[in-house]
N, C-alpha and C. Protein backbone atom coordinates (compact mmCIF):
# COMPACT_ATOMS: atom_id res chain seq x y z
N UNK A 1 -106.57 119.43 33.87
CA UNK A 1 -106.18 120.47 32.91
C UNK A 1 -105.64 119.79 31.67
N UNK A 2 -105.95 120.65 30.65
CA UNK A 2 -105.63 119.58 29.43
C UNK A 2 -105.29 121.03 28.44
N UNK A 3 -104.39 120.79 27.70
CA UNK A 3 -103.70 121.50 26.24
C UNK A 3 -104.68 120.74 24.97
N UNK A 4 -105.62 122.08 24.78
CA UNK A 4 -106.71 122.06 23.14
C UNK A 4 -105.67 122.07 22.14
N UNK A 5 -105.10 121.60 20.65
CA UNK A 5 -104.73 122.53 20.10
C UNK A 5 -105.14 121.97 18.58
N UNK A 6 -104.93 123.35 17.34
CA UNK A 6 -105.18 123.30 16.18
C UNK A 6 -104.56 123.57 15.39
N UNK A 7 -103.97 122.83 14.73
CA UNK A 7 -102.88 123.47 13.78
C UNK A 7 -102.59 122.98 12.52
N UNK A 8 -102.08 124.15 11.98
CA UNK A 8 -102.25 124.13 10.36
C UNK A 8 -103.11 124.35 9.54
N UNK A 9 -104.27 125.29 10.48
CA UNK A 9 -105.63 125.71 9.99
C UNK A 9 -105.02 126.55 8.83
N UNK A 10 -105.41 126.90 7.29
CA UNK A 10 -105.21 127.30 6.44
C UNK A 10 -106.44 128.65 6.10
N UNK A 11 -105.92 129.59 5.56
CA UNK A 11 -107.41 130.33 5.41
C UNK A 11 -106.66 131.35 4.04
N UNK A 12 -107.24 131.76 3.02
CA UNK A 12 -107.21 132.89 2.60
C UNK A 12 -107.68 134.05 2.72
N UNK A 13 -106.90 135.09 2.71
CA UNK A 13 -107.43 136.10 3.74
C UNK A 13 -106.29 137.27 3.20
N UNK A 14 -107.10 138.54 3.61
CA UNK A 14 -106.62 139.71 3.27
C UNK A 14 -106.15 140.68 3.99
N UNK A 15 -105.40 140.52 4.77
CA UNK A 15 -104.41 141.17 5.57
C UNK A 15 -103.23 141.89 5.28
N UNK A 16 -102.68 143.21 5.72
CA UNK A 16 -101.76 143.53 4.73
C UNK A 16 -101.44 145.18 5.07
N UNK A 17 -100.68 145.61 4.96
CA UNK A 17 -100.48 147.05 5.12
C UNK A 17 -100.52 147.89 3.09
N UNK A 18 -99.92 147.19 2.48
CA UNK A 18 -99.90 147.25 1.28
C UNK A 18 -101.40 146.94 0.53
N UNK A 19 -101.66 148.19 -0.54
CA UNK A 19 -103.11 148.04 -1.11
C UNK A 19 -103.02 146.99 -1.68
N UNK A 20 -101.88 146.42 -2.53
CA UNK A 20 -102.69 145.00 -3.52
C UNK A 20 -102.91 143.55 -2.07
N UNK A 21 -101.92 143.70 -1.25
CA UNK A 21 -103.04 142.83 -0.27
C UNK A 21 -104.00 142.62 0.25
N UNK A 22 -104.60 143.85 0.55
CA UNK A 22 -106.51 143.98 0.66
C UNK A 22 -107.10 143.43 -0.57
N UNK A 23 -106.33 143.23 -1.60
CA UNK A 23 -107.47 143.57 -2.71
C UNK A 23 -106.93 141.63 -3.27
N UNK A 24 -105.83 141.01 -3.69
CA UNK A 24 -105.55 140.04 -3.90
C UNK A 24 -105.08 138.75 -2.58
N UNK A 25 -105.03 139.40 -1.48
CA UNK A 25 -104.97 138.63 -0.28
C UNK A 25 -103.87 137.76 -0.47
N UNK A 26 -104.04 136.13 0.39
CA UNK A 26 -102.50 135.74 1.02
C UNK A 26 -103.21 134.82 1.62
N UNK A 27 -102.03 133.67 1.69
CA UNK A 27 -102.22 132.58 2.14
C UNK A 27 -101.60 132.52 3.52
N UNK A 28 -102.59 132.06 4.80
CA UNK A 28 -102.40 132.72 6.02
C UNK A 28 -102.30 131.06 7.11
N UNK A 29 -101.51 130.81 7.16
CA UNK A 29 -101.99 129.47 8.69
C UNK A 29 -101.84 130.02 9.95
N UNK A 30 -102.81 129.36 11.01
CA UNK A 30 -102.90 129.76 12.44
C UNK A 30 -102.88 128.18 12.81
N UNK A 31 -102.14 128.56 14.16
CA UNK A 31 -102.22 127.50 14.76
C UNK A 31 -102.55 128.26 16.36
N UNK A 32 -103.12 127.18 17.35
CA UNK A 32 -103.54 127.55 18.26
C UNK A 32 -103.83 126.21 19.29
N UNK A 33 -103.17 126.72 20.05
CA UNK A 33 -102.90 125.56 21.71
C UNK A 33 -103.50 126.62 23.24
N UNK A 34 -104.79 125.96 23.48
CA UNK A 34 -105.51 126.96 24.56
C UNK A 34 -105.62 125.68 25.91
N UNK A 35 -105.40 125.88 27.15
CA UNK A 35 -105.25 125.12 28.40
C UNK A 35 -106.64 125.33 28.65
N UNK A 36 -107.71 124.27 29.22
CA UNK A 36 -108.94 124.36 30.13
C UNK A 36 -108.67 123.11 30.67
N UNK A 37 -109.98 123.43 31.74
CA UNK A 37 -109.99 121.91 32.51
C UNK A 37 -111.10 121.11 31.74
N UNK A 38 -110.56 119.75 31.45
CA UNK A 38 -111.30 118.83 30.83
C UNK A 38 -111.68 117.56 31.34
N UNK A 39 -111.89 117.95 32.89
CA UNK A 39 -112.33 117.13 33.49
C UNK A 39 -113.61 116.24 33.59
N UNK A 40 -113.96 117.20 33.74
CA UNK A 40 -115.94 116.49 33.37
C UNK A 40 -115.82 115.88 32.25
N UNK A 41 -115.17 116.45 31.11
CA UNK A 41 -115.44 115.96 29.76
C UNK A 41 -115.00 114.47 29.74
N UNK A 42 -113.83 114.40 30.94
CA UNK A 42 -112.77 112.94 30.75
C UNK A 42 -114.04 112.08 31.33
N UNK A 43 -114.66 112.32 32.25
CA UNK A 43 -115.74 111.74 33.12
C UNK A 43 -117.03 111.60 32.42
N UNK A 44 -117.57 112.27 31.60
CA UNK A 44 -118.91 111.91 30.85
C UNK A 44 -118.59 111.64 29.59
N UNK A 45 -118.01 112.15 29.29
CA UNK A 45 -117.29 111.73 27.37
C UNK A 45 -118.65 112.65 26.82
N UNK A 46 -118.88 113.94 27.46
CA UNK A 46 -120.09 114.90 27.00
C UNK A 46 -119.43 115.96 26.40
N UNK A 47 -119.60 116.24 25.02
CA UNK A 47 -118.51 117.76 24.43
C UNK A 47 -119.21 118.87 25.15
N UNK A 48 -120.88 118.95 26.09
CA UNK A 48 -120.74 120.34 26.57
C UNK A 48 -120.16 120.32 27.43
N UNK A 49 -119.47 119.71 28.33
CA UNK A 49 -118.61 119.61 29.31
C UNK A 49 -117.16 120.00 29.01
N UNK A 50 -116.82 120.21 27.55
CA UNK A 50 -115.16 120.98 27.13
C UNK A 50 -115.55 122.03 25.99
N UNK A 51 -114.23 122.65 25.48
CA UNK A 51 -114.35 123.52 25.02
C UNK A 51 -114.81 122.72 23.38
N UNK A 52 -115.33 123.30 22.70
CA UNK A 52 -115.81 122.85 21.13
C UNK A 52 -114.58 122.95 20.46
N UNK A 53 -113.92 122.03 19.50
CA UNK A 53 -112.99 122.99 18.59
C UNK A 53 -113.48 123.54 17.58
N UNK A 54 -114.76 122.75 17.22
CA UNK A 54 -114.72 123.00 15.72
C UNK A 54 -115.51 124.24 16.12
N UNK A 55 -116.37 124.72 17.32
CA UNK A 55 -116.84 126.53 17.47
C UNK A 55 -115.33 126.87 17.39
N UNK A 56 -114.16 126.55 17.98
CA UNK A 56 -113.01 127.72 17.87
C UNK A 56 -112.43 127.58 16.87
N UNK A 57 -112.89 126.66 16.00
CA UNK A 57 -112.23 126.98 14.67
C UNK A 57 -113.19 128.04 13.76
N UNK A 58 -114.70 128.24 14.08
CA UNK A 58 -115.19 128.71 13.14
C UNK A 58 -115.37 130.38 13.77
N UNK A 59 -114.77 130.51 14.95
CA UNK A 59 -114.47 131.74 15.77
C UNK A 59 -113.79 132.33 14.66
N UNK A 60 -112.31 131.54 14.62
CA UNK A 60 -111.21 132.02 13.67
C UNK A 60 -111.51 131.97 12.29
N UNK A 61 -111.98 131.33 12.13
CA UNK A 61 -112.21 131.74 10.36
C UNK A 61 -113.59 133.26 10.65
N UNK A 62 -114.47 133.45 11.40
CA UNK A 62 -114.53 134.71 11.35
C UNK A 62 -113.71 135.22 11.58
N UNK A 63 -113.03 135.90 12.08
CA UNK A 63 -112.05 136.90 12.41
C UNK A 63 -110.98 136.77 11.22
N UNK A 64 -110.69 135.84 10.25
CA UNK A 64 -109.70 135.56 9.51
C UNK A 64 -109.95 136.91 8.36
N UNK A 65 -111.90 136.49 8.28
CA UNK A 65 -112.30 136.94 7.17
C UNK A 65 -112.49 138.54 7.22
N UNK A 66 -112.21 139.32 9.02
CA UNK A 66 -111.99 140.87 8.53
C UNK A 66 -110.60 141.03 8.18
N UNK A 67 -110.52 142.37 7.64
CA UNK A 67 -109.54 142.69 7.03
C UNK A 67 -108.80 143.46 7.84
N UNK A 68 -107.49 143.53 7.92
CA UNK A 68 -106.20 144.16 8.81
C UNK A 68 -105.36 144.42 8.27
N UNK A 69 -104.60 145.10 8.86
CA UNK A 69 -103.39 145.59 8.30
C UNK A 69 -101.94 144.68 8.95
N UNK A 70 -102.50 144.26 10.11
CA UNK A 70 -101.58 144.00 10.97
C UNK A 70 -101.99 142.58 11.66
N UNK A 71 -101.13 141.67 11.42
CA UNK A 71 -101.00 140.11 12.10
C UNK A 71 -101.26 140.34 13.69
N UNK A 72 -100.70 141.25 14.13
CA UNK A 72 -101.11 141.35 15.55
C UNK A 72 -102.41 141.43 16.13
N UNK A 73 -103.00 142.52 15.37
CA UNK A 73 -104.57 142.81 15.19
C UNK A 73 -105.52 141.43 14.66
N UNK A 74 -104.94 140.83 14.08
CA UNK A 74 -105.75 139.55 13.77
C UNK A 74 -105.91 138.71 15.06
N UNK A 75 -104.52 138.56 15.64
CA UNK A 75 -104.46 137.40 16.38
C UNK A 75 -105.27 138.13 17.71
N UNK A 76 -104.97 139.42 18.11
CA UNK A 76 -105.75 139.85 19.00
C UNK A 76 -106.99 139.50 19.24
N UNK A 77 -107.63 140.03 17.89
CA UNK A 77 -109.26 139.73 17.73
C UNK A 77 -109.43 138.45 17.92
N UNK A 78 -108.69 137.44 17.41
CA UNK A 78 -109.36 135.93 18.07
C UNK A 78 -109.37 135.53 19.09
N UNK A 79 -107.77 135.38 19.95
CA UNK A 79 -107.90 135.51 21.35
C UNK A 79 -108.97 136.24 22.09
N UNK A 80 -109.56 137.54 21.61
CA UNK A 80 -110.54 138.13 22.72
C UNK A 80 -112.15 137.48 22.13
N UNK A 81 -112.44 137.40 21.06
CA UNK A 81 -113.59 136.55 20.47
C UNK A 81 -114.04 135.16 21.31
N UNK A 82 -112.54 134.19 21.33
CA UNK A 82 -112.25 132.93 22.24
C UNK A 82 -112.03 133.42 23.42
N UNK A 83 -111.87 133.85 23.78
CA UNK A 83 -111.54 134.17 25.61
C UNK A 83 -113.67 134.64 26.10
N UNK A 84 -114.01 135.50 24.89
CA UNK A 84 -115.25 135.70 25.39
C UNK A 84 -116.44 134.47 25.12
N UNK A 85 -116.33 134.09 24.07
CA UNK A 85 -117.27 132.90 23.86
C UNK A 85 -116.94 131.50 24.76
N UNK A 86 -115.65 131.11 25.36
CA UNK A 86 -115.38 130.25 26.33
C UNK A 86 -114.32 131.15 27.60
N UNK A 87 -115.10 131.52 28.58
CA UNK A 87 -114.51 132.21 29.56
C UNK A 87 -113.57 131.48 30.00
N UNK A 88 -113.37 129.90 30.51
CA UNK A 88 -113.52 128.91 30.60
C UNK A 88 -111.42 128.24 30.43
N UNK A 89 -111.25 128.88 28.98
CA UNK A 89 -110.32 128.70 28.46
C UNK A 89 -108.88 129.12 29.30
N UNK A 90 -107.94 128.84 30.25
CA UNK A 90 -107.28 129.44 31.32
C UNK A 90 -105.76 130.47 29.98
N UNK A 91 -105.31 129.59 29.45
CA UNK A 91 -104.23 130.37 28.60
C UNK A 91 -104.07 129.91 26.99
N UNK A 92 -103.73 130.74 26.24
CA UNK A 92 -104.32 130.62 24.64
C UNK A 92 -102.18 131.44 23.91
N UNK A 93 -101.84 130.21 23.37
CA UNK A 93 -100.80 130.29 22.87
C UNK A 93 -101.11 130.50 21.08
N UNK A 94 -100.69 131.77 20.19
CA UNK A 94 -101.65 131.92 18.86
C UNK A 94 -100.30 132.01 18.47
N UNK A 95 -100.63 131.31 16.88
CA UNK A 95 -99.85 131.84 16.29
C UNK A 95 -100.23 131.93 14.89
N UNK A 96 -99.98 133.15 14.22
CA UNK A 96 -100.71 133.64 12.82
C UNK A 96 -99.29 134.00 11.79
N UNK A 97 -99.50 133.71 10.56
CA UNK A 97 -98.33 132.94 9.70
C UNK A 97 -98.66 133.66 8.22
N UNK A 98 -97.96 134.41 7.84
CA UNK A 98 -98.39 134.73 6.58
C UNK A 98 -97.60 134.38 5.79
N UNK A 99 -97.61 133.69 4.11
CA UNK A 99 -96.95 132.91 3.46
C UNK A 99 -96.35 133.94 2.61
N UNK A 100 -95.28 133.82 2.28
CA UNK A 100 -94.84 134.54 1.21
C UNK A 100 -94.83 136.00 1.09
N UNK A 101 -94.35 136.83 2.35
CA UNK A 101 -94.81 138.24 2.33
C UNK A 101 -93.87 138.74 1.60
N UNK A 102 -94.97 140.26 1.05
CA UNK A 102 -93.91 141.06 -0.15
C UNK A 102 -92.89 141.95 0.68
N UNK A 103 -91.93 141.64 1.13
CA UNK A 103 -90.89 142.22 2.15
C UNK A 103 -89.51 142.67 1.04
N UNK A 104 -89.60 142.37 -0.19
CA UNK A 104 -88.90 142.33 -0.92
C UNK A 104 -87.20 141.63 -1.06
N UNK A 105 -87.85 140.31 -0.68
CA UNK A 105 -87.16 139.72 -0.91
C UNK A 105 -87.24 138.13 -0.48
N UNK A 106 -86.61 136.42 -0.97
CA UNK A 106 -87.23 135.67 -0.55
C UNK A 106 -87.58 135.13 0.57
N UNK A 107 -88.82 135.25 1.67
CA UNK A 107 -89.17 134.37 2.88
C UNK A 107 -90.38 133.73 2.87
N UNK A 108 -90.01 132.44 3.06
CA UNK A 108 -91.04 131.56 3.41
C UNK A 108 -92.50 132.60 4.19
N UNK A 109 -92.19 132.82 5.19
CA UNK A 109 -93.50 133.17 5.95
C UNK A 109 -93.02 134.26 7.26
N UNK A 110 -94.26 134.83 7.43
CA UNK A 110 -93.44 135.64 8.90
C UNK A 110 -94.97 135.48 9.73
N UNK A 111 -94.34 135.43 11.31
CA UNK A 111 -95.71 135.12 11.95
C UNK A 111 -95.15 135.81 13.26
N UNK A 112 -96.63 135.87 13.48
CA UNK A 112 -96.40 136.57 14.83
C UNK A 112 -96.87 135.70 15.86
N UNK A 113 -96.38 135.37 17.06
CA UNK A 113 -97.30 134.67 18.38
C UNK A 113 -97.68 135.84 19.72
N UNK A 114 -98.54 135.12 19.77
CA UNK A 114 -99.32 135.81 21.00
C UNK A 114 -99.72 134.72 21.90
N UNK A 115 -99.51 135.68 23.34
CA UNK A 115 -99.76 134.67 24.52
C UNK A 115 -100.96 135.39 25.35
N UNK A 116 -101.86 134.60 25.91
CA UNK A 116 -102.97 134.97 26.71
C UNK A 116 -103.41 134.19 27.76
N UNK A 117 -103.32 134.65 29.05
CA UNK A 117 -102.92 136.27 29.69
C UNK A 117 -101.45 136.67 28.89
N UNK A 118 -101.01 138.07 28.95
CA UNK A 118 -100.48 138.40 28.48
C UNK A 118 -98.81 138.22 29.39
């Protein structure tokens, strides 16, 4: 068993409950640490034998690129995108980061994590 992880993936993206965020978007990082067995892979040094990152990175940049209202709803959709394209994957630790939200007033970022299974 082995810990995948990716982090500091960067994306612009339009997420947002507020109309000028659909429309001018936000600077968004995900990071993401998913458990499989990477056994075979340790044994043949063959990538179809583990999970791809760079498919689970380009999982997430789809899903980056629909639009939401809600960080939760984002991170959802990737976890179930990745859980379906690698069944494979045993638990998926997400975390989605939005920079600079208009909360009215100054914060770095607010993020939400999600754990899978739940």
């Amino acid at each position: 068993m082995a810990t995948i992880a990716l982090e500091g993936m960067e994306f612009h993206a339009y997420h947002g409950c507020f109309a000028e965020e659909q429309v001018t978007g936000n600077t968004f990082y995900v990071d993401i640490y998913f458990d499989t067995d990477t056994s075979m892979a340790e044994d043949t040094d063959d990538l179809n034998e583990t999970v791809n990152y760079a498919e689970v990175y380009e999982i997430i940049k789809a899903q980056m690129e629909i639009k939401s209202k809600l960080l939760e709803n984002v991170g959802k959709r990737i976890i179930d995108a990745i859980t379906k394209r690698f069944p494979e994957v045993e638990t998926i630790e997400l975390k989605v980061s939005k920079m600079n939200p208009p909360i009215g007033g100054k914060v770095d970022n607010v993020s939400v994590f999600l754990n899978h299974p739940d």
